[in-house]
N, C-alpha and C. Protein backbone atom coordinates (compact mmCIF):
# COMPACT_ATOMS: atom_id res chain seq x y z
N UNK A 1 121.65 43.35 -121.13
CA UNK A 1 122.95 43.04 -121.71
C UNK A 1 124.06 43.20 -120.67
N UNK A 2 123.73 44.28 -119.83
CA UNK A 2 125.02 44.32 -118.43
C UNK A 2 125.09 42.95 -117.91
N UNK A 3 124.18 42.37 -117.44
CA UNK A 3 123.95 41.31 -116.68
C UNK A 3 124.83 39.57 -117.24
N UNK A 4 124.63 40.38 -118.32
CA UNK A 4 125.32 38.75 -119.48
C UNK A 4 126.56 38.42 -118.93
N UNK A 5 126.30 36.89 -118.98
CA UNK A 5 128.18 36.54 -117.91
C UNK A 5 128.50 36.90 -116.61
N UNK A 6 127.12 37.52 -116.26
CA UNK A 6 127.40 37.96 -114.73
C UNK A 6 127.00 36.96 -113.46
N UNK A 7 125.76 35.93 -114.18
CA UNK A 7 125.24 35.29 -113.15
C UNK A 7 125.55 33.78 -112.93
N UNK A 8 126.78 33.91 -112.76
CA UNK A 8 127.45 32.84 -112.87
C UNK A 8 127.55 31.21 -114.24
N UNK A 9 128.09 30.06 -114.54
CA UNK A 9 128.43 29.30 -115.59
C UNK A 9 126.79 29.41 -116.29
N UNK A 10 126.28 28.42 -115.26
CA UNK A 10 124.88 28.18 -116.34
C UNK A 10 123.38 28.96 -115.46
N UNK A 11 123.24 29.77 -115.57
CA UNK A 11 121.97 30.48 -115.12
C UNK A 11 120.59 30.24 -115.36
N UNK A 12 119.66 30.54 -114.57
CA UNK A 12 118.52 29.82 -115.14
C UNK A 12 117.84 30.49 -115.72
N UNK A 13 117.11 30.62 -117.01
CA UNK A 13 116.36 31.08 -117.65
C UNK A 13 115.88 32.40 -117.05
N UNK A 14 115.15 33.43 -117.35
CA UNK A 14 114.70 34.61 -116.80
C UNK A 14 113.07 34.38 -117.79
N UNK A 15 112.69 34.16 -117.28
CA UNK A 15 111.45 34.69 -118.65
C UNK A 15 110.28 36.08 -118.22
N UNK A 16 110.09 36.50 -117.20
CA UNK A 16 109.35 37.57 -116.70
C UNK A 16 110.40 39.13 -116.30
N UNK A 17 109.92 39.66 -116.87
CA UNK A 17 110.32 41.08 -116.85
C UNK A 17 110.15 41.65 -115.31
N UNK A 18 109.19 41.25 -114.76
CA UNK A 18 109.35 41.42 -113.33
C UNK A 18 110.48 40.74 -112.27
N UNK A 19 110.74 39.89 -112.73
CA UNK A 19 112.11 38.86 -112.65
C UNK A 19 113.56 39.63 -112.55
N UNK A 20 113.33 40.34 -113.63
CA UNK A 20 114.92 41.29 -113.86
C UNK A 20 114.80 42.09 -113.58
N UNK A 21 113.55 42.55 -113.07
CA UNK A 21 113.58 43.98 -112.66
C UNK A 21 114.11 43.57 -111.40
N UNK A 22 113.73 42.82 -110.37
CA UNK A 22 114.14 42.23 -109.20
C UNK A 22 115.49 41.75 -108.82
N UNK A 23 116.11 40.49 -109.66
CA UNK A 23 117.43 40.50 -109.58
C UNK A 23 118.06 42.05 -109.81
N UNK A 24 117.58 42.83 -110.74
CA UNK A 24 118.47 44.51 -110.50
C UNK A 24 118.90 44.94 -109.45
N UNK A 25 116.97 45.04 -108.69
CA UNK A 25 117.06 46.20 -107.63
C UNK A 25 117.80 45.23 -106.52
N UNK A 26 118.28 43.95 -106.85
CA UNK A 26 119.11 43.54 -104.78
C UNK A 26 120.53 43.37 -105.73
N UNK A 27 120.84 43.84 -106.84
CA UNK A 27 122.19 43.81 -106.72
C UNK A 27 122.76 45.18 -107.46
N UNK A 28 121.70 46.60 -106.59
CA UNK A 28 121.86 48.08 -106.77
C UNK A 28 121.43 49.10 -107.70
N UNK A 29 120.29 48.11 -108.71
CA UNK A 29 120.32 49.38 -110.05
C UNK A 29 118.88 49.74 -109.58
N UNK A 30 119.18 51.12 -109.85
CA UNK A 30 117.79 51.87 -109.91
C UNK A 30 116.42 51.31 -110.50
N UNK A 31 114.99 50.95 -109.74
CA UNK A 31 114.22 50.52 -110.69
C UNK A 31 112.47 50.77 -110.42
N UNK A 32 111.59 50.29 -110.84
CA UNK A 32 110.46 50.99 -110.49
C UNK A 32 109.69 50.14 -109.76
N UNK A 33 110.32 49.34 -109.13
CA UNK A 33 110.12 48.70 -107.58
C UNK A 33 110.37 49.38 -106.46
N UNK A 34 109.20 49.02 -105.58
CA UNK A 34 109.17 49.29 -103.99
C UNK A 34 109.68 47.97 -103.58
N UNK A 35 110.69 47.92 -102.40
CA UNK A 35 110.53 46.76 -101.35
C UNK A 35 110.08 46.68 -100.28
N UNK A 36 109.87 45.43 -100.40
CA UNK A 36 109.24 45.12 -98.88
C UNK A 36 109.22 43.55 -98.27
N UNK A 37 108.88 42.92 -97.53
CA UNK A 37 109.55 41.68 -96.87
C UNK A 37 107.84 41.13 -96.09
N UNK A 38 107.74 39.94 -96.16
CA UNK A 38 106.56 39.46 -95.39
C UNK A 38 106.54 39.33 -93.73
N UNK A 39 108.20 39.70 -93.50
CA UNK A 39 108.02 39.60 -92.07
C UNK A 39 108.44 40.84 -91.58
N UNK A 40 107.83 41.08 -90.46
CA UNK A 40 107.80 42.54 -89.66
C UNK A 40 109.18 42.74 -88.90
N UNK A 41 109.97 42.00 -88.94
CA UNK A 41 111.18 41.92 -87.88
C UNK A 41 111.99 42.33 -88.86
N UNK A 42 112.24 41.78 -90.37
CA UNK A 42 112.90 41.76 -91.10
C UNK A 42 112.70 43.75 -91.28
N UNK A 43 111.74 44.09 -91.89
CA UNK A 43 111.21 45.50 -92.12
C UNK A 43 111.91 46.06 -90.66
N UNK A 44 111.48 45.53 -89.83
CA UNK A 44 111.76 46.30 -88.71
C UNK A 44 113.65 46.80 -88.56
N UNK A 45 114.02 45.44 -88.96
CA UNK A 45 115.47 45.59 -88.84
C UNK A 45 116.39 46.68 -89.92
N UNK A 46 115.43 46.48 -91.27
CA UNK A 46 115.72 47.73 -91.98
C UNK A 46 115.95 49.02 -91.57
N UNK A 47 114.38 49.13 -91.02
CA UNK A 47 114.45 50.65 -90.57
C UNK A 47 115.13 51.73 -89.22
N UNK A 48 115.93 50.47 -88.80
CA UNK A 48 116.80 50.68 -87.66
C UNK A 48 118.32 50.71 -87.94
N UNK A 49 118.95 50.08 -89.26
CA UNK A 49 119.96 49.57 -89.71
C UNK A 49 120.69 50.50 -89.18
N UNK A 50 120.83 51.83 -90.47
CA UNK A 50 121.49 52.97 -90.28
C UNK A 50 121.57 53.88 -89.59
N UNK A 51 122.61 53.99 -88.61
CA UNK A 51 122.64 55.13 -87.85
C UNK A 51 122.70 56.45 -88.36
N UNK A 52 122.05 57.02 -87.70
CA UNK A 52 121.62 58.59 -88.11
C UNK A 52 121.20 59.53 -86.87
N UNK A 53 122.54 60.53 -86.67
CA UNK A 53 122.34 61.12 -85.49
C UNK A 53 120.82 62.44 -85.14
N UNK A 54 120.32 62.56 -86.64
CA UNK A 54 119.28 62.97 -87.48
C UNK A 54 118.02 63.13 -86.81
N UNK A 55 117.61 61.64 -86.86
CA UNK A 55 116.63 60.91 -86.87
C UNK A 55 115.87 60.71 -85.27
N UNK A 56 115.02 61.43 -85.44
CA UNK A 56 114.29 60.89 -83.96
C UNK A 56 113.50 59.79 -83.89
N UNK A 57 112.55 59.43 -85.50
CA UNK A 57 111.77 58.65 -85.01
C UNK A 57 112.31 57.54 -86.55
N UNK A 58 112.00 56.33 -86.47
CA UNK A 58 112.04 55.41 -87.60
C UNK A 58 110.58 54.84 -87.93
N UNK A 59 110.41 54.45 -89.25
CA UNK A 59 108.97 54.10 -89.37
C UNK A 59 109.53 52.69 -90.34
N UNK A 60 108.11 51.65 -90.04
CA UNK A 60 107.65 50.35 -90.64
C UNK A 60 106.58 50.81 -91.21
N UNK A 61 106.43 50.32 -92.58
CA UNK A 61 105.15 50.14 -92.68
C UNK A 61 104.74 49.08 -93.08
N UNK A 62 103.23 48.59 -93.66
CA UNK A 62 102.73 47.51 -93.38
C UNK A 62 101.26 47.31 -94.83
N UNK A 63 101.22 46.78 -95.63
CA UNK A 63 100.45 46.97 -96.44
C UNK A 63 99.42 45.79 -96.68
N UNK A 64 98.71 45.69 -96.86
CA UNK A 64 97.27 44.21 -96.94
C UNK A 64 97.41 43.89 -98.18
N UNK A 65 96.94 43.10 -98.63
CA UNK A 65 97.02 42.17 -99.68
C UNK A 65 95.99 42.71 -100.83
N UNK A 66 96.39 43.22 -101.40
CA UNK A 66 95.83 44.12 -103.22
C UNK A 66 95.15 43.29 -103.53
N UNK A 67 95.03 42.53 -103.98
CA UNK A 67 94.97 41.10 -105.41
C UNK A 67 93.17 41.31 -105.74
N UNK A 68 92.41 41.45 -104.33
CA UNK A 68 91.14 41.37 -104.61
C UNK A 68 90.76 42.58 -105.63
N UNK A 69 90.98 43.77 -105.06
CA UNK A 69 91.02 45.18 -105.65
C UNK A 69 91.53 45.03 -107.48
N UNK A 70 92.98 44.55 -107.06
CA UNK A 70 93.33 44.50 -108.83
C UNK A 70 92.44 43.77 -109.90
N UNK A 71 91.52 42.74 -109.16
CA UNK A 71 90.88 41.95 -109.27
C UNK A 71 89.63 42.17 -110.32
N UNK A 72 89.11 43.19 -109.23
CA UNK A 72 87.97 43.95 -109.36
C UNK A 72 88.48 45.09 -110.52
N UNK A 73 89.40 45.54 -110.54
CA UNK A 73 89.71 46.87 -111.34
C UNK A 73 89.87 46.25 -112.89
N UNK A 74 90.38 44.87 -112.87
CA UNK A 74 90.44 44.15 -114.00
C UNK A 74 89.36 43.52 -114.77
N UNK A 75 88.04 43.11 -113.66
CA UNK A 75 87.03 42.68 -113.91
C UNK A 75 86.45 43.53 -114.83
N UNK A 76 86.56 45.18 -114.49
CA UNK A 76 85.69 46.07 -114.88
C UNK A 76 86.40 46.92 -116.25
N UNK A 77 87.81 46.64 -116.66
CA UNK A 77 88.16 46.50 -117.70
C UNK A 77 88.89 48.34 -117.67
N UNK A 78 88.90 48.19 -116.32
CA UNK A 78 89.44 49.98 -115.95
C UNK A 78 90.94 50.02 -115.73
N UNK A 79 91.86 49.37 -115.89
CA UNK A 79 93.02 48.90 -115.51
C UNK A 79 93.54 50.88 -116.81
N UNK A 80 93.27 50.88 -117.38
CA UNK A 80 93.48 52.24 -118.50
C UNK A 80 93.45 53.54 -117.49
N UNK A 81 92.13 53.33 -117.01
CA UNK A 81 91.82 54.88 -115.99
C UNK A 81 92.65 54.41 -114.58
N UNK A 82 92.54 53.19 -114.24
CA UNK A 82 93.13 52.79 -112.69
C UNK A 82 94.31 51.64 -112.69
N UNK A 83 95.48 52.02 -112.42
CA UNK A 83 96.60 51.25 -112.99
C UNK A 83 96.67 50.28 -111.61
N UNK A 84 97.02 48.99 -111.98
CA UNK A 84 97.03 48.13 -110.76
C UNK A 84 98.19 48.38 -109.93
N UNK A 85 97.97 47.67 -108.92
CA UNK A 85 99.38 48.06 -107.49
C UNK A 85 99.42 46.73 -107.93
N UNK A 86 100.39 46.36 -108.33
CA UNK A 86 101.27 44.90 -108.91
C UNK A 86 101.66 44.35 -108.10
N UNK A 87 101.83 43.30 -107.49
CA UNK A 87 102.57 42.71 -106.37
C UNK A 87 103.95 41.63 -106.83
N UNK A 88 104.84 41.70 -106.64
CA UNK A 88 105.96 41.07 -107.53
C UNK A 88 106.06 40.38 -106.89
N UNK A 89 106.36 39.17 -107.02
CA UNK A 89 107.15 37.85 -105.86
C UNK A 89 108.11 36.87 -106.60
N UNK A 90 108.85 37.02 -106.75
CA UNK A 90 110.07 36.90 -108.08
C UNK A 90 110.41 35.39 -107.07
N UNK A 91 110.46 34.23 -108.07
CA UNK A 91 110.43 32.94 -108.25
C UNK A 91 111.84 32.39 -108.29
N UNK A 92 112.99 33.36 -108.96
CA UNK A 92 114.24 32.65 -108.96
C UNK A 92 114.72 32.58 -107.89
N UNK A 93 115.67 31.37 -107.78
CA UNK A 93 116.80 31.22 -106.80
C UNK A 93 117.77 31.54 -106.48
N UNK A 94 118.46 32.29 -107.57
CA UNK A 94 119.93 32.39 -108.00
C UNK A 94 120.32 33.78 -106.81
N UNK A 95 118.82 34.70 -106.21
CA UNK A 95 118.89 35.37 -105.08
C UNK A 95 118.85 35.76 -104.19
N UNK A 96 119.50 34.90 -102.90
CA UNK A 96 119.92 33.99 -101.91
C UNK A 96 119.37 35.40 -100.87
N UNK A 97 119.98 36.87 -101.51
CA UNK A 97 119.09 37.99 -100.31
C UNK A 97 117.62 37.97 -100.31
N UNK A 98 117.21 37.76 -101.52
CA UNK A 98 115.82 37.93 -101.89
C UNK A 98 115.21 37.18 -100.83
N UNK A 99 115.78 35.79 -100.93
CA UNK A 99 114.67 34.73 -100.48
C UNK A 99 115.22 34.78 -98.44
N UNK A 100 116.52 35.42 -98.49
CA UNK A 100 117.18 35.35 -97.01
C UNK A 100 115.93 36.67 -96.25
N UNK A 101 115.36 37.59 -96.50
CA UNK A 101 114.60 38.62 -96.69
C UNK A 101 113.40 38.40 -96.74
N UNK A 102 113.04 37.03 -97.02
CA UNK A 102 111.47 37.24 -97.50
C UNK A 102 110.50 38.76 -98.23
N UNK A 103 112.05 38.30 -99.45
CA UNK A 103 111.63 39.72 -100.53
C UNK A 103 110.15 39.63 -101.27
N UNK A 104 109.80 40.89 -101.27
CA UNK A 104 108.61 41.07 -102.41
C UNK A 104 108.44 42.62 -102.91
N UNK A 105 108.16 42.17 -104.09
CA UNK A 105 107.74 44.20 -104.52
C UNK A 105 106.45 44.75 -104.92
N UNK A 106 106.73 45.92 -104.94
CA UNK A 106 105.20 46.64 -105.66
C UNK A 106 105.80 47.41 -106.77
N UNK A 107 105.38 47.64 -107.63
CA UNK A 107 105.26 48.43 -108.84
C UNK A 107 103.90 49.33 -109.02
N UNK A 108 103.76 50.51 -109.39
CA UNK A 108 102.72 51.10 -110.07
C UNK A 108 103.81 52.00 -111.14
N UNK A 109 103.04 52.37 -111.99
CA UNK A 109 103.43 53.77 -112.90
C UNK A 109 104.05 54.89 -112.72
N UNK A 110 105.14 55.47 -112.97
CA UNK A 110 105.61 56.48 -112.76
C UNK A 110 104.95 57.27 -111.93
N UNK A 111 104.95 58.35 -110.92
CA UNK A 111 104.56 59.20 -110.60
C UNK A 111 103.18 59.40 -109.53
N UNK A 112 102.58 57.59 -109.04
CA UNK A 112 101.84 57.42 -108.51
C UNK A 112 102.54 56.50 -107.24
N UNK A 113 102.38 56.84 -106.04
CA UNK A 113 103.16 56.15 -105.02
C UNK A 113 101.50 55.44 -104.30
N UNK A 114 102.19 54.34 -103.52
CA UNK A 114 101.28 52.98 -102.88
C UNK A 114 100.35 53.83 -102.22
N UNK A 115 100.74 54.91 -101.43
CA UNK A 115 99.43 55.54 -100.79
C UNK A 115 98.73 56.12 -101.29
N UNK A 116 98.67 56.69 -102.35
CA UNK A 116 97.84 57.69 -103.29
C UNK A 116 97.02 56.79 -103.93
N UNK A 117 97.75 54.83 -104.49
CA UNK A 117 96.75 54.13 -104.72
C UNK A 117 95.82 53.31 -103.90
N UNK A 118 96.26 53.47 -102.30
CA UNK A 118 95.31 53.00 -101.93
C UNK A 118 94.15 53.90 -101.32
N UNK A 119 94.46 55.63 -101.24
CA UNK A 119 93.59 56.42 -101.23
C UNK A 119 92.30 56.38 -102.01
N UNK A 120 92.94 56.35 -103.34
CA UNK A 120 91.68 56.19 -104.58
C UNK A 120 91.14 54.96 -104.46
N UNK A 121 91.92 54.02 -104.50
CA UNK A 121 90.97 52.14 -104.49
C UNK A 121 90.64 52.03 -103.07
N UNK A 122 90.77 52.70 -102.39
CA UNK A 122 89.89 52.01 -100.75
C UNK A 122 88.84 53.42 -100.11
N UNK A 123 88.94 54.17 -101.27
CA UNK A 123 88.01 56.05 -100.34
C UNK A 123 86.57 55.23 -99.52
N UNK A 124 86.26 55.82 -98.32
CA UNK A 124 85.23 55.55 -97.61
C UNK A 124 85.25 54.15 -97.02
N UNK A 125 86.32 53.00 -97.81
CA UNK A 125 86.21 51.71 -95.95
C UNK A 125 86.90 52.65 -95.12
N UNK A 126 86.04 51.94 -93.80
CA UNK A 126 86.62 52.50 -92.76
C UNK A 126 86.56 50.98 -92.09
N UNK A 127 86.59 49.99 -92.46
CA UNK A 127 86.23 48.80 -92.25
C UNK A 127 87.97 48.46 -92.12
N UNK A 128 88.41 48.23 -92.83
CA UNK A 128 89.65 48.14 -93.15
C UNK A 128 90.95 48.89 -92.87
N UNK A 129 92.24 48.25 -92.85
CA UNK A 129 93.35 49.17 -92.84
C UNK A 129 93.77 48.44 -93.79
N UNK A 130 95.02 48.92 -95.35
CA UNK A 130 95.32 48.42 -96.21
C UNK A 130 96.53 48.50 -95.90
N UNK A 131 96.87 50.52 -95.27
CA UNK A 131 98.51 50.82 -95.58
C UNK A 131 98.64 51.27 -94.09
N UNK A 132 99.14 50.83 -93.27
CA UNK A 132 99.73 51.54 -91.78
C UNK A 132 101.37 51.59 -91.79
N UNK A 133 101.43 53.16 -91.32
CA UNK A 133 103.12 53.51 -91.15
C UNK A 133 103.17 53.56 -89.35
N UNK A 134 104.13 52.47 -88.50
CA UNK A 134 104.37 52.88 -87.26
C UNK A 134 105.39 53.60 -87.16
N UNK A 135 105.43 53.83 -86.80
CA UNK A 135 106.50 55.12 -85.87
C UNK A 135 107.11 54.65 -84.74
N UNK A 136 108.66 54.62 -84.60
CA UNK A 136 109.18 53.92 -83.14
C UNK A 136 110.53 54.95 -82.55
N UNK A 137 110.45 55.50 -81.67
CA UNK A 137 111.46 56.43 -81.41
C UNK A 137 112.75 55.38 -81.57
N UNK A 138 113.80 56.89 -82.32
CA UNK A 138 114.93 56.28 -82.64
C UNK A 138 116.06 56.42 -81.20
N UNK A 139 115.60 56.55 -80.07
CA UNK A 139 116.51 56.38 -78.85
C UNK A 139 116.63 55.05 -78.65
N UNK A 140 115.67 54.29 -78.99
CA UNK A 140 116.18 52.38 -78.67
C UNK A 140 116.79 51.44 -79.68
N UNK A 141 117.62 52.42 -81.00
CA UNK A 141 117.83 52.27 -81.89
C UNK A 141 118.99 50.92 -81.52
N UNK A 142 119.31 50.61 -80.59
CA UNK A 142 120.94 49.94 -80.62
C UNK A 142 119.88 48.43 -80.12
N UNK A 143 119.19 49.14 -78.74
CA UNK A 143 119.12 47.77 -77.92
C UNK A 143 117.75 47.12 -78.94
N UNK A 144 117.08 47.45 -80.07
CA UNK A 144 116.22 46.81 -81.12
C UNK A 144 117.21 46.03 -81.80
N UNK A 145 118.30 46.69 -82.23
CA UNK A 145 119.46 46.12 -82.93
C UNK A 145 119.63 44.72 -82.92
N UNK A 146 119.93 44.43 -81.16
CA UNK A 146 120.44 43.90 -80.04
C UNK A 146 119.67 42.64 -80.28
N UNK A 147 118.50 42.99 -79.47
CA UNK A 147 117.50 42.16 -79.97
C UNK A 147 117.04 40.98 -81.33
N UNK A 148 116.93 42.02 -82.23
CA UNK A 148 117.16 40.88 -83.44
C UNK A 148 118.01 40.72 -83.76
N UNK A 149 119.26 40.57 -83.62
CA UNK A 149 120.72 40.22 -83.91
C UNK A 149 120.33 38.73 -82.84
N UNK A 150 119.45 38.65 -81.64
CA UNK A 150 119.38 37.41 -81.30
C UNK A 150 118.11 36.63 -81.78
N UNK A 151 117.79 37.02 -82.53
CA UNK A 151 116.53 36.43 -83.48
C UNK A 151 116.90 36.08 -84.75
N UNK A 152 118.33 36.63 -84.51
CA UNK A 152 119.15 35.85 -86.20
C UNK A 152 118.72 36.98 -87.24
N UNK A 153 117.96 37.93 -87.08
CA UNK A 153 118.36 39.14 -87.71
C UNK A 153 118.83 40.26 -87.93
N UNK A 154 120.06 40.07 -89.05
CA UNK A 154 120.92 40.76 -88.95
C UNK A 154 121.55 40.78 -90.33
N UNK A 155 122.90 41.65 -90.69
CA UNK A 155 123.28 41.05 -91.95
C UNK A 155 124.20 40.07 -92.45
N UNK A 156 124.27 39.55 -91.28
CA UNK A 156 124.81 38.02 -91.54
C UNK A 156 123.79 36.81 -91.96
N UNK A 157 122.43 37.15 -91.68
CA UNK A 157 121.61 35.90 -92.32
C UNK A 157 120.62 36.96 -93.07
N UNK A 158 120.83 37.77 -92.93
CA UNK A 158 119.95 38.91 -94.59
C UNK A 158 120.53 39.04 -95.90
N UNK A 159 122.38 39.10 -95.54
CA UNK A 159 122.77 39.02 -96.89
C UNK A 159 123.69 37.93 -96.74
N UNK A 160 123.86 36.52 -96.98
CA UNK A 160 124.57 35.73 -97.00
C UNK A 160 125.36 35.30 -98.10
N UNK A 161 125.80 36.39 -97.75
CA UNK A 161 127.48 36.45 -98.95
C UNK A 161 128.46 37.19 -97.78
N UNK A 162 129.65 37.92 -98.36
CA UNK A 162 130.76 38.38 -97.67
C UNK A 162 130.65 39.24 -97.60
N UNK A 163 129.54 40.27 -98.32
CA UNK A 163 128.92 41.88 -97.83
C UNK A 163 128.36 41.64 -96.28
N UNK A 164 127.52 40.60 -96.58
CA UNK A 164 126.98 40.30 -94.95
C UNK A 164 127.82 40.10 -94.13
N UNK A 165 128.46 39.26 -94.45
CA UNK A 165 130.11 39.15 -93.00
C UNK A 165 129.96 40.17 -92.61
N UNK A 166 130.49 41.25 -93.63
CA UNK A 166 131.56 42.26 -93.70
C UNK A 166 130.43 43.27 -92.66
N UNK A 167 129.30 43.66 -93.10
CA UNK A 167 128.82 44.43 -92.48
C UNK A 167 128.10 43.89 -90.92
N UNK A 168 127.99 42.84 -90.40
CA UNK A 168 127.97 42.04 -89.37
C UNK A 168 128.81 42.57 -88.70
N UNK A 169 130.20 42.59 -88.82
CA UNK A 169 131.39 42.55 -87.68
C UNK A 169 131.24 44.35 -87.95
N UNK A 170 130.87 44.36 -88.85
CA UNK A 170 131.02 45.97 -88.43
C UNK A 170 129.99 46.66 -87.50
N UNK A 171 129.10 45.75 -87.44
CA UNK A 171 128.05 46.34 -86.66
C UNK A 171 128.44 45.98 -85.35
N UNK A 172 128.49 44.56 -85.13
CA UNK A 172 129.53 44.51 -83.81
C UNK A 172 130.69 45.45 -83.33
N UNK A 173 131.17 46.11 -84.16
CA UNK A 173 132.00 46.72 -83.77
C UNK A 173 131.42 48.31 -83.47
N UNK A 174 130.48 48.81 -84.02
CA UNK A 174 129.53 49.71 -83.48
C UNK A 174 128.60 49.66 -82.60
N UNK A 175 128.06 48.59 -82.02
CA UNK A 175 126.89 48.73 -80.84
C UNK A 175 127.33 47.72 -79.48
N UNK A 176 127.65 47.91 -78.60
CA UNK A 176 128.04 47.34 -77.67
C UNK A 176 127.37 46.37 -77.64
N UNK A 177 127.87 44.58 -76.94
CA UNK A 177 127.39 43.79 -76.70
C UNK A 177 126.44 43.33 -77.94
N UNK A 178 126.66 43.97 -79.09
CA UNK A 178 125.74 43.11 -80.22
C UNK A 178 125.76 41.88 -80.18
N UNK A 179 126.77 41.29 -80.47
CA UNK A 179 127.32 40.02 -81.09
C UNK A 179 127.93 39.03 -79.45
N UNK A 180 127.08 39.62 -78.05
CA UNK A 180 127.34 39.15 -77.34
C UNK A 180 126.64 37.89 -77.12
N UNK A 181 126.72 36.51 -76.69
CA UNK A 181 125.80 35.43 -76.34
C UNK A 181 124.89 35.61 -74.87
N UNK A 182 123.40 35.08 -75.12
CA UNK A 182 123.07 34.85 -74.08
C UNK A 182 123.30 34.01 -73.42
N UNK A 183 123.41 34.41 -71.84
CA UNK A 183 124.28 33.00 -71.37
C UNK A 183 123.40 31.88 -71.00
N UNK A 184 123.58 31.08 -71.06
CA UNK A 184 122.80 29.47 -70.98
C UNK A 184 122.34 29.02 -69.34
């Protein structure tokens, strides 16, 4: 009901509950989505965004593709004892970060996080990696910045609205030579 009149004259239909849960979580409400993005630069650029005098190291992580597993857990009619790792990939348009992001989510049940389910659904492969967290010291935090700011990632083509401007020039205005050109 918040949402009513919010998404501009004529909006398009919503019919999946995973849908609204999604438009929520990229325009701030609390929800029982994880994010995450299909490309590693994008993730990468996340986890570098915020400065934090804190922070020594920043982490990506990286997760394999569920579907077979849920698959199997569904086959066997255990979905009761073993709750699936859901994979969301929300279809509307109307969210220009979503799709600027190459957004996607995970969902499980209250109180069970992605690694604990892939502990229980993957015990003993050793064949496989499902969930890897890297680790990248946060001393090259500016010139990574740097970098994908010339790969066009940044929050001028992550959030393409006037939040993105806004936080663009501000980042230029925090890291030297961000927003500098390479010369030709």
């Amino acid at each position: 009901m918040a949402a009513r009149g919010r998404r501009g004259a004529t909006p398009a239909k919503i019919e999946h509950e995973s849908e609204w849960w999604a438009l929520a979580q990229h325009n701030g409400m609390a929800t029982p989505l994880l994010d995450w993005t299909e490309s590693p630069f994008v993730a990468l650029y996340f986890a570098f965004e915020k400065a934090d005098k804190h922070t020594i190291t920043r982490a990506v992580w990286g997760l394999s593709d569920v579907r077979k597993k849920n698959r199997e857990i569904k086959d066997t009619g255990q979905e009761h004892l073993n709750p699936l790792l859901e994979m969301v990939r929300p279809m509307q348009d109307e969210n220009m970060r979503l799709v600027s992001q190459a957004g996607l989510f995970t969902q499980l049940p209250p109180g069970i996080t992605v690694d604990d389910w892939i502990r229980k659904n993957f015990a003993g492969d050793k064949d496989s990696i499902w969930l890897v967290k890297i680790e990248i010291p946060d001393d090259g935090r500016e010139e990574c910045l740097r970098t994908l700011n010339r790969m066009n990632i940044n929050h001028l083509s992550l959030f393409p609205d006037l939040y993105g401007a806004g936080s663009y020039c501000n980042k230029a205005l925090q890291i030297a030579n961000y927003a500098a050109r390479i010369p030709s």
